[in-house]
ModelCIF file with pLDDT and N, C-alpha, C, O atoms, coordinates in Angstrom:
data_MODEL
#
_entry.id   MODEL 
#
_entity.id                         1 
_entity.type                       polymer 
_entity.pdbx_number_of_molecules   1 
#
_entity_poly.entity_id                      1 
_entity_poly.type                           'polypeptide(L)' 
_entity_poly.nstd_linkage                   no 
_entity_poly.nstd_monomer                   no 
_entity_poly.pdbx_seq_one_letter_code       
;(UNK)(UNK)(UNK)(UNK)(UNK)(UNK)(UNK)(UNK)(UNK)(UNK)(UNK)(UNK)(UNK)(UNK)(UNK)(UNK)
(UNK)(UNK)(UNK)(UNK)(UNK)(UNK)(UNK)(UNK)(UNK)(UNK)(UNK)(UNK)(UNK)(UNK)(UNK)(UNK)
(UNK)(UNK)(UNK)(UNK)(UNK)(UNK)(UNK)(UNK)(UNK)(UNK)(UNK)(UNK)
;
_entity_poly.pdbx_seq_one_letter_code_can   XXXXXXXXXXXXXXXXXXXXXXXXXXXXXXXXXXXXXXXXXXXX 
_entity_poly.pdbx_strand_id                 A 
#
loop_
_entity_poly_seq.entity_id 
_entity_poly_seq.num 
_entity_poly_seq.mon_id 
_entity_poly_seq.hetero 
1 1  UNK n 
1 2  UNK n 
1 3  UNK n 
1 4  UNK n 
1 5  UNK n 
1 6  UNK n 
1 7  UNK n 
1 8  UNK n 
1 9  UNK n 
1 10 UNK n 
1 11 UNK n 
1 12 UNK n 
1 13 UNK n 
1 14 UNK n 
1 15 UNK n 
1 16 UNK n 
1 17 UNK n 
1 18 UNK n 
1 19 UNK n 
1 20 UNK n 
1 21 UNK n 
1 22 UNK n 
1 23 UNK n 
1 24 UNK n 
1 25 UNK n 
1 26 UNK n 
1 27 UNK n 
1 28 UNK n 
1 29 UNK n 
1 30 UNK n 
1 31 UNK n 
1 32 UNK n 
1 33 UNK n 
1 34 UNK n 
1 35 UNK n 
1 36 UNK n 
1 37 UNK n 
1 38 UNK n 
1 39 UNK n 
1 40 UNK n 
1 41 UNK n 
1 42 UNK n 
1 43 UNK n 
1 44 UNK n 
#
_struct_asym.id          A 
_struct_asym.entity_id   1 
#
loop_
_ma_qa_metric.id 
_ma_qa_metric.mode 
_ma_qa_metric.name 
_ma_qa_metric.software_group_id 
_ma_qa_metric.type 
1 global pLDDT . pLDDT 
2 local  pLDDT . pLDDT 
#
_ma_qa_metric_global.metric_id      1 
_ma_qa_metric_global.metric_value   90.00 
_ma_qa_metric_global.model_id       1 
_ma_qa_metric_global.ordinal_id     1 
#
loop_
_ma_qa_metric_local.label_asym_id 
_ma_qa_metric_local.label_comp_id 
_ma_qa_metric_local.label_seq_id 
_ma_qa_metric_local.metric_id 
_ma_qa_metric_local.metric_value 
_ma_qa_metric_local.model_id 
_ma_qa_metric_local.ordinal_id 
A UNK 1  2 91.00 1 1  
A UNK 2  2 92.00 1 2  
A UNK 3  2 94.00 1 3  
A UNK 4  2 93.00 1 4  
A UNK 5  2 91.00 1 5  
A UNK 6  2 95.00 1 6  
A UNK 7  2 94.00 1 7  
A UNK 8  2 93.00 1 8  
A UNK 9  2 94.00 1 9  
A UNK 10 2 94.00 1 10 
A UNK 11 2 92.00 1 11 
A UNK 12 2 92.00 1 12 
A UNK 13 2 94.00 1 13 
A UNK 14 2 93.00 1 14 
A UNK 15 2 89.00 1 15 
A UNK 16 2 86.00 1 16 
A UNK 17 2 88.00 1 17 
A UNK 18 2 86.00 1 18 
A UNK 19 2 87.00 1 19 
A UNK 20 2 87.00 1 20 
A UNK 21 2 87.00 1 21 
A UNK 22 2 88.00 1 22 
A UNK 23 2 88.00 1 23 
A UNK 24 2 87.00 1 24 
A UNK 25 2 87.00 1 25 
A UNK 26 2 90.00 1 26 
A UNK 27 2 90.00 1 27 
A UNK 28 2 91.00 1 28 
A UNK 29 2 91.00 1 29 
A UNK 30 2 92.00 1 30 
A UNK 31 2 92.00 1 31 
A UNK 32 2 92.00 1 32 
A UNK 33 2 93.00 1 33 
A UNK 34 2 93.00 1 34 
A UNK 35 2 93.00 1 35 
A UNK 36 2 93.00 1 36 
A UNK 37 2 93.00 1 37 
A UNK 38 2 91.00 1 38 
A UNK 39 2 88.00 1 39 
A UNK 40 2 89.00 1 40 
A UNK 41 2 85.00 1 41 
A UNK 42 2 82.00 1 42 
A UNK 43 2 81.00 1 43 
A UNK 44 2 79.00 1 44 
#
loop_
_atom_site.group_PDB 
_atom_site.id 
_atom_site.type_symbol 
_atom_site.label_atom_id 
_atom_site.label_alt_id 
_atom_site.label_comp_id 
_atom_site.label_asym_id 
_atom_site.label_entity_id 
_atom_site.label_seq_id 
_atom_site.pdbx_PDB_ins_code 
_atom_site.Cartn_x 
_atom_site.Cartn_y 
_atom_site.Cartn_z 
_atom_site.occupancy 
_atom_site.B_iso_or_equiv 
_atom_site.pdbx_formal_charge 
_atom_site.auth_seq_id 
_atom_site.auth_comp_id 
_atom_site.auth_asym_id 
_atom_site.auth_atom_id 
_atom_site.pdbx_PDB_model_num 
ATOM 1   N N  . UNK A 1 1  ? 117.706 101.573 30.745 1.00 91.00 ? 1  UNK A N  1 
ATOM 2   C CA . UNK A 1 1  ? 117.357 102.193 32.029 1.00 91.00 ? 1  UNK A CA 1 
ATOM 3   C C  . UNK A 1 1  ? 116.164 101.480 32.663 1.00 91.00 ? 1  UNK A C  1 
ATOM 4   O O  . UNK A 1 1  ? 116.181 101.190 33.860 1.00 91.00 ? 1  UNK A O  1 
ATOM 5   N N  . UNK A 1 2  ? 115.236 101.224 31.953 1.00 92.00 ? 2  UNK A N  1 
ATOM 6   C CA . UNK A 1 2  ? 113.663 100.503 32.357 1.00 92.00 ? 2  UNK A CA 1 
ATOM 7   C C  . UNK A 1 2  ? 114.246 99.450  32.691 1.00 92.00 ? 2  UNK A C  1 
ATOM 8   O O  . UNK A 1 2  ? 113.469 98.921  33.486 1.00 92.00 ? 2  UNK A O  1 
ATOM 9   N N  . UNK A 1 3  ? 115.372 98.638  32.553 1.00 94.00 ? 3  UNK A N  1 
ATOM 10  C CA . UNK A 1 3  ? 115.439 96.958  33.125 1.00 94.00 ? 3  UNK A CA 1 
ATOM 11  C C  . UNK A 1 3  ? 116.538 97.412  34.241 1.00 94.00 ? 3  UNK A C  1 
ATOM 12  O O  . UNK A 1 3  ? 116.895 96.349  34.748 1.00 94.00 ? 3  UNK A O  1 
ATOM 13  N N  . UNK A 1 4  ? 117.101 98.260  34.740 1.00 93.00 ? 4  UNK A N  1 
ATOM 14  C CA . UNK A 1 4  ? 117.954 98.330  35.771 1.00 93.00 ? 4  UNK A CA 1 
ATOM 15  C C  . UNK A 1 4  ? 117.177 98.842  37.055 1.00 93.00 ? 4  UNK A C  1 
ATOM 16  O O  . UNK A 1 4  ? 117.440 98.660  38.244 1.00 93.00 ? 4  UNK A O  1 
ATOM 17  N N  . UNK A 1 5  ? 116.084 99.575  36.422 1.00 91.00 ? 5  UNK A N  1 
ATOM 18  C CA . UNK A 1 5  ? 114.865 100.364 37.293 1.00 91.00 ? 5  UNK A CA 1 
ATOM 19  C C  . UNK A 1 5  ? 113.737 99.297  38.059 1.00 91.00 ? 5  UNK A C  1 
ATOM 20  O O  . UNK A 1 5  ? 112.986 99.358  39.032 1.00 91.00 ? 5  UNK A O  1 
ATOM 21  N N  . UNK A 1 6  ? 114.112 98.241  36.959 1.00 95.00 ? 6  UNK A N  1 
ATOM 22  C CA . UNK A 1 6  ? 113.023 97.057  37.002 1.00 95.00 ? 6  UNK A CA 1 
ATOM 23  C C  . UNK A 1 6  ? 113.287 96.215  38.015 1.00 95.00 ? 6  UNK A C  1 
ATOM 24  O O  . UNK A 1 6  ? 112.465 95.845  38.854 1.00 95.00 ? 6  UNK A O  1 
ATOM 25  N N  . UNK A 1 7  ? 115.097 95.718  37.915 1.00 94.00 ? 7  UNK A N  1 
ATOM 26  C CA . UNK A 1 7  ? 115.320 94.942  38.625 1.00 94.00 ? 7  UNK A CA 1 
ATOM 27  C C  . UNK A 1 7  ? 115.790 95.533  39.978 1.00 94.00 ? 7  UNK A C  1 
ATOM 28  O O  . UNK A 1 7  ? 116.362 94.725  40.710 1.00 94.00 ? 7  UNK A O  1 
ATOM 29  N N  . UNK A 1 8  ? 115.629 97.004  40.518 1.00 93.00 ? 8  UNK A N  1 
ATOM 30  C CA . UNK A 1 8  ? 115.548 98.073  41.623 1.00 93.00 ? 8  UNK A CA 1 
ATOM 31  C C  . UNK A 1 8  ? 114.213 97.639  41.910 1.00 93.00 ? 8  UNK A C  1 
ATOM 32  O O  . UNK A 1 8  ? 114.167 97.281  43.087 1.00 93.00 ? 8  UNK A O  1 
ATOM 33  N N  . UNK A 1 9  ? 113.296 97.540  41.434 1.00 94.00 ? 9  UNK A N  1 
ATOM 34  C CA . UNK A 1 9  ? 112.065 97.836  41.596 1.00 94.00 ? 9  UNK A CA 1 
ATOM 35  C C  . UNK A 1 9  ? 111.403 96.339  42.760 1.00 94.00 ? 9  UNK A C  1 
ATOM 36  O O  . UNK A 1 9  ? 110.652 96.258  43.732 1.00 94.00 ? 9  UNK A O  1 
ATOM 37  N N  . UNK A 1 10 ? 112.388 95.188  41.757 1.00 94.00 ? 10 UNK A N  1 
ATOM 38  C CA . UNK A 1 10 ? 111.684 93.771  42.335 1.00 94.00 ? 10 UNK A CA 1 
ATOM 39  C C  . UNK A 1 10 ? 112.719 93.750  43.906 1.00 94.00 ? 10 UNK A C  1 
ATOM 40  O O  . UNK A 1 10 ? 112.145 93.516  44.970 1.00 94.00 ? 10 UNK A O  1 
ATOM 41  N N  . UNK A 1 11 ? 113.984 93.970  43.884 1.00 92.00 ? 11 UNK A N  1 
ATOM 42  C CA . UNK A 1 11 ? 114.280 94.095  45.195 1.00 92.00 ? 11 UNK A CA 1 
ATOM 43  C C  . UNK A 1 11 ? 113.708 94.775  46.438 1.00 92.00 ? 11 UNK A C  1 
ATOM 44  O O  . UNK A 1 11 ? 113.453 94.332  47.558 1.00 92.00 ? 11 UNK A O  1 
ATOM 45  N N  . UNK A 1 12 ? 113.561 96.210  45.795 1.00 92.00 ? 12 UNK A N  1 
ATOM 46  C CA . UNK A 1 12 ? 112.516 96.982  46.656 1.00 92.00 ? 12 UNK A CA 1 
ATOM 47  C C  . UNK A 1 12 ? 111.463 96.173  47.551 1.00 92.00 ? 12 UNK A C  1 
ATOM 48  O O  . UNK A 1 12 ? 111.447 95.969  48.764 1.00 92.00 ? 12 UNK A O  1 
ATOM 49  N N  . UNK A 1 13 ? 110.440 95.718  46.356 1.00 94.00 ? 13 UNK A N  1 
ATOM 50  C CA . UNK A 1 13 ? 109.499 95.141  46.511 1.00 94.00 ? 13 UNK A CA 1 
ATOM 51  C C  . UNK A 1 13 ? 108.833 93.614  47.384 1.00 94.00 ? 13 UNK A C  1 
ATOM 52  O O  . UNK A 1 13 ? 107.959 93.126  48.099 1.00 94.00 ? 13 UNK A O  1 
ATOM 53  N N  . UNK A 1 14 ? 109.967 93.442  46.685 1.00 93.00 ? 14 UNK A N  1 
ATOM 54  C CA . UNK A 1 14 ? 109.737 91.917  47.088 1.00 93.00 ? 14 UNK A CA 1 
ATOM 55  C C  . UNK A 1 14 ? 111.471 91.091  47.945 1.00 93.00 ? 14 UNK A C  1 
ATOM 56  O O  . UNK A 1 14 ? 111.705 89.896  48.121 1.00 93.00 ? 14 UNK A O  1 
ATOM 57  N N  . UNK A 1 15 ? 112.288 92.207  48.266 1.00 89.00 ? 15 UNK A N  1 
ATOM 58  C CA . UNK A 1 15 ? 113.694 91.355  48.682 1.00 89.00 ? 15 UNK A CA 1 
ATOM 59  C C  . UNK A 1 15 ? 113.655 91.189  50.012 1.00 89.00 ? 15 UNK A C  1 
ATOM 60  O O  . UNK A 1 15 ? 114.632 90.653  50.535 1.00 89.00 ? 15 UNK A O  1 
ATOM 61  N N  . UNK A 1 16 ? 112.562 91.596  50.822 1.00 86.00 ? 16 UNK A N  1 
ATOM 62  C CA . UNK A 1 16 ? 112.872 90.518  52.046 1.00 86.00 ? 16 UNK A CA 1 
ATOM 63  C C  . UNK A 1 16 ? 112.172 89.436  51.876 1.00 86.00 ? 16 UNK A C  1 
ATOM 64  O O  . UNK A 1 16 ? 112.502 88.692  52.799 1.00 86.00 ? 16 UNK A O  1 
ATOM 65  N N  . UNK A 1 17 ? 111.336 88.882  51.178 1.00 88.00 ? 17 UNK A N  1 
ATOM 66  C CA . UNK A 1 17 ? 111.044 87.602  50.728 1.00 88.00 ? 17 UNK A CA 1 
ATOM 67  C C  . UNK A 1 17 ? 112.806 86.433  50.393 1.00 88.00 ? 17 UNK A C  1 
ATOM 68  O O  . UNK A 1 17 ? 112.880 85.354  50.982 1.00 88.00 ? 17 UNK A O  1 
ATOM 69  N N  . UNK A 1 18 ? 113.521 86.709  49.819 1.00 86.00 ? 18 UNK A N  1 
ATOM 70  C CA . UNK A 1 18 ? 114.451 85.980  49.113 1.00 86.00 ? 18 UNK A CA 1 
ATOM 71  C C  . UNK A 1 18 ? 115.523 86.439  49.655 1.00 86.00 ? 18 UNK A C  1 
ATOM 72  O O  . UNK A 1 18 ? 116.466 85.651  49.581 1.00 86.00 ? 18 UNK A O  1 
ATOM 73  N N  . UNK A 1 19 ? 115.746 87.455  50.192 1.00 87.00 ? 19 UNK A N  1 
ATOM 74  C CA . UNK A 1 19 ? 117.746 88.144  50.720 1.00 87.00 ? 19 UNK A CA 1 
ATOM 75  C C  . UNK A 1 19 ? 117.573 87.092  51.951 1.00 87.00 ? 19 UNK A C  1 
ATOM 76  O O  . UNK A 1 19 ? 116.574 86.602  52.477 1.00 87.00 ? 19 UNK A O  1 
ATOM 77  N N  . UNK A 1 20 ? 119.026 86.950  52.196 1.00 87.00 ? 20 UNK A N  1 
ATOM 78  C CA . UNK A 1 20 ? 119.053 86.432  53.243 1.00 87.00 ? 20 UNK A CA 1 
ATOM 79  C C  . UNK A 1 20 ? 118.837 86.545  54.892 1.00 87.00 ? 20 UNK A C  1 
ATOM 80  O O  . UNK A 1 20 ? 118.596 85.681  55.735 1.00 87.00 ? 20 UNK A O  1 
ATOM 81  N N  . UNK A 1 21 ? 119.052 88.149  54.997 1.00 87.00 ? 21 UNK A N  1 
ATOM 82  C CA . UNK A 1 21 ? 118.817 88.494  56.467 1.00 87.00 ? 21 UNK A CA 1 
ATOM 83  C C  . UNK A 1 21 ? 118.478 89.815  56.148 1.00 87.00 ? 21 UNK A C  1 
ATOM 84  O O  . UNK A 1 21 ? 118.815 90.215  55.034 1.00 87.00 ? 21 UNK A O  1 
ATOM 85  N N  . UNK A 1 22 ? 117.806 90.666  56.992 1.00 88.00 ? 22 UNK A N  1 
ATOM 86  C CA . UNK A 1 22 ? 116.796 92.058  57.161 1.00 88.00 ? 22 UNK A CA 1 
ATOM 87  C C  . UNK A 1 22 ? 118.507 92.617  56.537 1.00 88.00 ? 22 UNK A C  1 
ATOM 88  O O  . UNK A 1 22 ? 118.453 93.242  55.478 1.00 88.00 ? 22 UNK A O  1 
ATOM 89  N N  . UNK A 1 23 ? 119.864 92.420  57.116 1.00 88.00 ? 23 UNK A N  1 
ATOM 90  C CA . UNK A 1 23 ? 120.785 93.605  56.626 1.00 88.00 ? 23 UNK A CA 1 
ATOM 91  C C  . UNK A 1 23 ? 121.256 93.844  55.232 1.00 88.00 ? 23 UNK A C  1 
ATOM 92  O O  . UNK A 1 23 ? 121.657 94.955  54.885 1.00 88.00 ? 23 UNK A O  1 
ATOM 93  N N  . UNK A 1 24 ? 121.210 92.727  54.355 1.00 87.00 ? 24 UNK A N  1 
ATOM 94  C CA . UNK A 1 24 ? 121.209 92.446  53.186 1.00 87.00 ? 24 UNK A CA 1 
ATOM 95  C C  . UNK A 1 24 ? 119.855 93.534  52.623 1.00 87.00 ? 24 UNK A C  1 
ATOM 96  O O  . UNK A 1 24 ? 120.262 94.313  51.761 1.00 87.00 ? 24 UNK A O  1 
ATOM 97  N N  . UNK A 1 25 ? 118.656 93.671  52.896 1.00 87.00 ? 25 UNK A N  1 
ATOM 98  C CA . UNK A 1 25 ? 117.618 94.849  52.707 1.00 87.00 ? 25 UNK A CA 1 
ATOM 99  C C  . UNK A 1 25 ? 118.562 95.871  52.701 1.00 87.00 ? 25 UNK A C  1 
ATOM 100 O O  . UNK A 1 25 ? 119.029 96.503  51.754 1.00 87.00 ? 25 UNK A O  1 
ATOM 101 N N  . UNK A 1 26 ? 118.853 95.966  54.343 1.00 90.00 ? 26 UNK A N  1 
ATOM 102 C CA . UNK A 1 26 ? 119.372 97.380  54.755 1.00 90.00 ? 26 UNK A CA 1 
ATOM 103 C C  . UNK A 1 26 ? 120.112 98.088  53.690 1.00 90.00 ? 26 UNK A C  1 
ATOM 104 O O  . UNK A 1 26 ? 119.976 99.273  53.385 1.00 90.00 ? 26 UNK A O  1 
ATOM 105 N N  . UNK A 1 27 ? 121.076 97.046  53.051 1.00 90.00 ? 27 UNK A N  1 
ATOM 106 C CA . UNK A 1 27 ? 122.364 97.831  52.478 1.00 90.00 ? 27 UNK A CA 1 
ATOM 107 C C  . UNK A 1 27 ? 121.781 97.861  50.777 1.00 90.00 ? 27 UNK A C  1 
ATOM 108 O O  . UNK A 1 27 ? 122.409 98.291  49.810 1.00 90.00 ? 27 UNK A O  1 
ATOM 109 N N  . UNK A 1 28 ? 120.625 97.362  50.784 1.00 91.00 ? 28 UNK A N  1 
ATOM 110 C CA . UNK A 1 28 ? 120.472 97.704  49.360 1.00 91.00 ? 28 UNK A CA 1 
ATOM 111 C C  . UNK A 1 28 ? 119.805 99.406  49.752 1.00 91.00 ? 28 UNK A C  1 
ATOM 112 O O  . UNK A 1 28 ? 120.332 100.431 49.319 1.00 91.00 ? 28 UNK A O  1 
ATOM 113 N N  . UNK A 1 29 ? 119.056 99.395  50.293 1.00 91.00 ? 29 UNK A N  1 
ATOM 114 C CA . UNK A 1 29 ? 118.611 101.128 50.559 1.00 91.00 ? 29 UNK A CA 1 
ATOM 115 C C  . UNK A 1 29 ? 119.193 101.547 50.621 1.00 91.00 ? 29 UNK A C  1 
ATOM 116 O O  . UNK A 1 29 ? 119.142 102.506 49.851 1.00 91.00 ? 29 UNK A O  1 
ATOM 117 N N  . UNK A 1 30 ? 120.690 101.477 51.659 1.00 92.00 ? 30 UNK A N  1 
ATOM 118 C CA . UNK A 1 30 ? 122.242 102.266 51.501 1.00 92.00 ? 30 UNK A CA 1 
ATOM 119 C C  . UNK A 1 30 ? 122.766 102.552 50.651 1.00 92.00 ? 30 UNK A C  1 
ATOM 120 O O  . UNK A 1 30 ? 123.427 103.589 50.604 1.00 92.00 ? 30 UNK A O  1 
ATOM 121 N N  . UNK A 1 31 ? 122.672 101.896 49.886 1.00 92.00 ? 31 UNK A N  1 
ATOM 122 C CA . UNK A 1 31 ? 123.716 101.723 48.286 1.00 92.00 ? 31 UNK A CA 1 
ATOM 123 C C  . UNK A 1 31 ? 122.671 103.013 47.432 1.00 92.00 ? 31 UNK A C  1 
ATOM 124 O O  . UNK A 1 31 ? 123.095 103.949 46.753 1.00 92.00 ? 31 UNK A O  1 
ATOM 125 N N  . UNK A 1 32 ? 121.430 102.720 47.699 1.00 92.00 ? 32 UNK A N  1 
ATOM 126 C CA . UNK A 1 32 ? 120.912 103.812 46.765 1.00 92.00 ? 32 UNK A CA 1 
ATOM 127 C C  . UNK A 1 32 ? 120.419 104.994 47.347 1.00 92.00 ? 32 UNK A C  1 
ATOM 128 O O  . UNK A 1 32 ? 119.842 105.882 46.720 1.00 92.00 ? 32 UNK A O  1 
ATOM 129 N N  . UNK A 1 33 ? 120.715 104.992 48.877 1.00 93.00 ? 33 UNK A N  1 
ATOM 130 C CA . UNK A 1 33 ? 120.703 106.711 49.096 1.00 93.00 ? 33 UNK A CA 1 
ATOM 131 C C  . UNK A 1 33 ? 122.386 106.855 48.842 1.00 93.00 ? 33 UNK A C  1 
ATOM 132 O O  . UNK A 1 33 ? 122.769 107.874 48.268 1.00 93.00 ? 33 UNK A O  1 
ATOM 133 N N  . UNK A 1 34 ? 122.831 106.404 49.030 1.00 93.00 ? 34 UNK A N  1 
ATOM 134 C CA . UNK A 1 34 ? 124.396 106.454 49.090 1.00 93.00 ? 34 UNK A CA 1 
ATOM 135 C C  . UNK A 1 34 ? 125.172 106.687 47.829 1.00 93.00 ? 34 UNK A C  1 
ATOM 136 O O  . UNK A 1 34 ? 126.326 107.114 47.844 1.00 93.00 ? 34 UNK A O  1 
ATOM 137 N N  . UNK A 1 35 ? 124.285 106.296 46.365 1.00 93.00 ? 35 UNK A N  1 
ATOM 138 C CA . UNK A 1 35 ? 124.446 106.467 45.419 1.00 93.00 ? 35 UNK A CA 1 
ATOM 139 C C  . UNK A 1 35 ? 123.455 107.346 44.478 1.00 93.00 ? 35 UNK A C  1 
ATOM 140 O O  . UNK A 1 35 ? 123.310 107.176 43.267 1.00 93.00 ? 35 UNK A O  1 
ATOM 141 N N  . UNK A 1 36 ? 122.809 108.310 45.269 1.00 93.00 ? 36 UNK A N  1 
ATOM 142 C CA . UNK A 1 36 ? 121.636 108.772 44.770 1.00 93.00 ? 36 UNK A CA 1 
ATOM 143 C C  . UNK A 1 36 ? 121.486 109.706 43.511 1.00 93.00 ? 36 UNK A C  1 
ATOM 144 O O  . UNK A 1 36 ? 120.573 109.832 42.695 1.00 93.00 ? 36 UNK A O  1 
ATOM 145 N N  . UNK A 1 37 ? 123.245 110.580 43.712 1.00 93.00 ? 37 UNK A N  1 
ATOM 146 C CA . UNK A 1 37 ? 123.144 111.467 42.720 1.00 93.00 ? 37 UNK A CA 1 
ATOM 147 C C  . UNK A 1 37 ? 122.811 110.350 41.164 1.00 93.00 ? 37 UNK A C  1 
ATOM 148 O O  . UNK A 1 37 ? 122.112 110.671 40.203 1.00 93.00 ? 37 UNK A O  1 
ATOM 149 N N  . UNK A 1 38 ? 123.341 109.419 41.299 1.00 91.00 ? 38 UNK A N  1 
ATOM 150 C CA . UNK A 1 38 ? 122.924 108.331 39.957 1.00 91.00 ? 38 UNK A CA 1 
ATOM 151 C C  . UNK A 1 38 ? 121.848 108.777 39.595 1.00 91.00 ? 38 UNK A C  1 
ATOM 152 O O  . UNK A 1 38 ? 121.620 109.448 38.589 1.00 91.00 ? 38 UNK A O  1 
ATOM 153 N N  . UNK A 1 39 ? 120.986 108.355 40.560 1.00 88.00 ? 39 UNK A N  1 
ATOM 154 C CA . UNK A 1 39 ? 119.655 108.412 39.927 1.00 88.00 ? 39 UNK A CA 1 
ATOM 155 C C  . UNK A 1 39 ? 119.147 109.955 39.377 1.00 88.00 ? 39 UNK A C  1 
ATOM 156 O O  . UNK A 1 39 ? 118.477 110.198 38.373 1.00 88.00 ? 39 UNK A O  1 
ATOM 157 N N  . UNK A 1 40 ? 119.549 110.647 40.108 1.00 89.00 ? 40 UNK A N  1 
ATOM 158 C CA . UNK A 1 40 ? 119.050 112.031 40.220 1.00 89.00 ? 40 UNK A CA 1 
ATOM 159 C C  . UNK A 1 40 ? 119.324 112.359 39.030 1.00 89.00 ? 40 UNK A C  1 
ATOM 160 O O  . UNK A 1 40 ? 118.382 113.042 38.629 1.00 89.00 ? 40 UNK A O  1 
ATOM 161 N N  . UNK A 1 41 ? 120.553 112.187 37.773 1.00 85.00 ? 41 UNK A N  1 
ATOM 162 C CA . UNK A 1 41 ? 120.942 112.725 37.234 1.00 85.00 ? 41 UNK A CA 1 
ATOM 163 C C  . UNK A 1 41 ? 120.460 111.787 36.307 1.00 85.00 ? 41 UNK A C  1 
ATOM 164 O O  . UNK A 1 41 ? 120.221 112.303 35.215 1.00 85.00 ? 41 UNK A O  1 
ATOM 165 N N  . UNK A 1 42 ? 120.184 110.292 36.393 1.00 82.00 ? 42 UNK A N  1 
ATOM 166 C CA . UNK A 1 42 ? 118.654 109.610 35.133 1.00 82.00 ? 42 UNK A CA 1 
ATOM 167 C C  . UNK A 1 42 ? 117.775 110.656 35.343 1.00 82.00 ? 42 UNK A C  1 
ATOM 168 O O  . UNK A 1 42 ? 117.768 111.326 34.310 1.00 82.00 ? 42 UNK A O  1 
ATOM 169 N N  . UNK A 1 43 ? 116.980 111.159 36.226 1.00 81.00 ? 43 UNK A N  1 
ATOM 170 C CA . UNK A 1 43 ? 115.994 111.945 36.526 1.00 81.00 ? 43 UNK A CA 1 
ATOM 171 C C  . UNK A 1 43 ? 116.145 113.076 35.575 1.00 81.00 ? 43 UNK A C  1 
ATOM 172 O O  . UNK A 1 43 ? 115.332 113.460 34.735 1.00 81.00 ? 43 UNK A O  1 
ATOM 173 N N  . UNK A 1 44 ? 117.113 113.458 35.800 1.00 79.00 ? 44 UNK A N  1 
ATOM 174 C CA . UNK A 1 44 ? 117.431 115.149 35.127 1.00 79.00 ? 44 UNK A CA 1 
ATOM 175 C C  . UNK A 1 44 ? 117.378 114.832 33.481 1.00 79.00 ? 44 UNK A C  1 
ATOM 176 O O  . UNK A 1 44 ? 117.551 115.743 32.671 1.00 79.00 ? 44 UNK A O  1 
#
């Protein structure tokens, strides 16, 4: 879980440095409100 969180963490952080265009960002935030119960239920 800590290295999938990790590598969430460096995109977050640092992926408009390296993605290719601002929408490539966009759709990573999409993917994880869009996929949120995932997390919610690591959480739980």
């Amino acid at each position: 879980y800590s290295k999938i969180v990790v590598i969430f963490n460096i995109f977050i952080t640092y992926g408009d440095t390296f993605l290719p265009s601002p929408e490539s960002y966009d759709y990573l935030y999409y993917d994880i409100m869009r996929m949120r119960q995932v997390f919610d239920n690591l959480l739980t």
